[in-house]
C-alpha atoms as a PDB file:
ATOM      1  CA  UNK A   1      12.154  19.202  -8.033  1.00  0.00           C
ATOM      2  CA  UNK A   2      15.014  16.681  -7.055  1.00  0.00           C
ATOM      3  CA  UNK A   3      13.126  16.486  -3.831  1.00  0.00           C
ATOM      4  CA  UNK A   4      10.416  14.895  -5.759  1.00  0.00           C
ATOM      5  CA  UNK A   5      12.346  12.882  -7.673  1.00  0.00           C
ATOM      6  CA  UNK A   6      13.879  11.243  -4.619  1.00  0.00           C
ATOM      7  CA  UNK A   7      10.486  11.160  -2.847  1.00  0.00           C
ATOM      8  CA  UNK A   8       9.345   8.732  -5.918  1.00  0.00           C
ATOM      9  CA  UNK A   9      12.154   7.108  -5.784  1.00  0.00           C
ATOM     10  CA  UNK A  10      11.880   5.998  -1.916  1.00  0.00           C
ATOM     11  CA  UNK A  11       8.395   4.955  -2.612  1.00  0.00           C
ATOM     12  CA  UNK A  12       9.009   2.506  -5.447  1.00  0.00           C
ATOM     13  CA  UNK A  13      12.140   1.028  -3.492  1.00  0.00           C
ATOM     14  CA  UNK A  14       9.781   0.846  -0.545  1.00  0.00           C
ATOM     15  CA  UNK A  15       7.160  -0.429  -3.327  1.00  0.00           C
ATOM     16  CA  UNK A  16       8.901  -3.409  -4.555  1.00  0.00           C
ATOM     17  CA  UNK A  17      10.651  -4.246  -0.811  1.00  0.00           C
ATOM     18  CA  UNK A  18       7.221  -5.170   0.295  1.00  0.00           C
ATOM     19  CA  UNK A  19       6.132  -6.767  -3.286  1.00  0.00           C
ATOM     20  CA  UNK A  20       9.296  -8.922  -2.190  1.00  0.00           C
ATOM     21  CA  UNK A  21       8.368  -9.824   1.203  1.00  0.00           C
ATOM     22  CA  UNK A  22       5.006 -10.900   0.442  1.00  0.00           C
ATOM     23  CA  UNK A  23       6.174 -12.714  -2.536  1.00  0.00           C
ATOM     24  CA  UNK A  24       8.421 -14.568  -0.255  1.00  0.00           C
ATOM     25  CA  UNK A  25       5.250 -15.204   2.100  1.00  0.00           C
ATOM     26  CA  UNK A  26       3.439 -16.691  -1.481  1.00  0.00           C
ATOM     27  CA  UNK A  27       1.247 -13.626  -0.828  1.00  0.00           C
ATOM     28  CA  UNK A  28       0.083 -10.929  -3.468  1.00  0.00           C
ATOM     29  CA  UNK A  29      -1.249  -7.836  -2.615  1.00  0.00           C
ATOM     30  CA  UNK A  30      -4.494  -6.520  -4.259  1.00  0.00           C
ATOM     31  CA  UNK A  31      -4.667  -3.706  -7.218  1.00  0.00           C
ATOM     32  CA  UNK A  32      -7.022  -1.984  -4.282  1.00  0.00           C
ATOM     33  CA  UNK A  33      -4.119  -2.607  -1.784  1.00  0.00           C
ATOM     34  CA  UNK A  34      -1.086  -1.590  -3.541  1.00  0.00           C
ATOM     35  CA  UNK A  35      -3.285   2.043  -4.396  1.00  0.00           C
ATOM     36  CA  UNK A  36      -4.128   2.850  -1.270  1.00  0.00           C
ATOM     37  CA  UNK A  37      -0.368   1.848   0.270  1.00  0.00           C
ATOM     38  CA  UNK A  38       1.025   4.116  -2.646  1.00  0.00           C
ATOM     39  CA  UNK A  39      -1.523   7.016  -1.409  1.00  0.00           C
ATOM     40  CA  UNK A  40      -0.067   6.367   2.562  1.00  0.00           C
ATOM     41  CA  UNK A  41       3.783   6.167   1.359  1.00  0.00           C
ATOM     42  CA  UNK A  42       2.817   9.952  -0.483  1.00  0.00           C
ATOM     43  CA  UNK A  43       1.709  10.917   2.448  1.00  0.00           C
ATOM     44  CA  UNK A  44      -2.336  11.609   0.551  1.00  0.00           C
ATOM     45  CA  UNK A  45      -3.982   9.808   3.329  1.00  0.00           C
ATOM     46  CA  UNK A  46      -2.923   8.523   7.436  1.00  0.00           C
ATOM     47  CA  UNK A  47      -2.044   5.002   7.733  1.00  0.00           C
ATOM     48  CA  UNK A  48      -5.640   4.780  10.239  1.00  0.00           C
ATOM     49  CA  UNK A  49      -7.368   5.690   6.682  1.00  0.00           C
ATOM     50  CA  UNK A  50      -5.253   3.027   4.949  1.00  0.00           C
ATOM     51  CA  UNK A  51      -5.963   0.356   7.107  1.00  0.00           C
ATOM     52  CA  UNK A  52      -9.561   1.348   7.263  1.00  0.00           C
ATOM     53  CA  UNK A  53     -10.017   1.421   3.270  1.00  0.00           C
ATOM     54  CA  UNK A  54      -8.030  -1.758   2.843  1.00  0.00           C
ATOM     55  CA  UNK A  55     -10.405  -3.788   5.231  1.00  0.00           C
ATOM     56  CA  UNK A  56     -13.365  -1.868   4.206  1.00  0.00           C
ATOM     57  CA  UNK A  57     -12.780  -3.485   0.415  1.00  0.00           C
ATOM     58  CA  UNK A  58     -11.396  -6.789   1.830  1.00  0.00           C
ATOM     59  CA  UNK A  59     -13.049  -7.864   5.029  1.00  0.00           C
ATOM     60  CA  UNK A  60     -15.251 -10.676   5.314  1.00  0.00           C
ATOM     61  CA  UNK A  61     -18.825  -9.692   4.541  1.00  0.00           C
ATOM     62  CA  UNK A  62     -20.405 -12.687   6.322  1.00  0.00           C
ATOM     63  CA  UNK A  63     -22.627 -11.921   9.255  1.00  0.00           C
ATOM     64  CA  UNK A  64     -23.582  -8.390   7.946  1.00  0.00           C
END
């Protein structure tokens, strides 16, 4: 159990590092973004099926 507990802890402190990097950038990550980088940091999906969902939702649609 207190392997769990740290587990969620790493992924909120590497949660809110990146909310803090972008925010320095003036960025801001989609709901649809920070889900599916929550399901890579859990280890629920590869980081190939991240970046495929996260374009898939975001990409430009123009020429299709």
């Amino acid at each position: 159990m207190k392997n769990r507990a740290s587990n969620n802890t790493k992924t909120k402190r590497v949660i809110e590092s990146v909310g803090a990097s972008l925010a320095f950038e003036n960025l801001k990550p989609s709901k649809h973004a920070q889900a599916v980088g929550k399901q890579y940091l859990e280890d629920k999906i590869s980081s190939r099926d991240a970046v495929d969902k996260v374009k898939e939702k975001h990409a430009s649609r123009f020429g299709r």
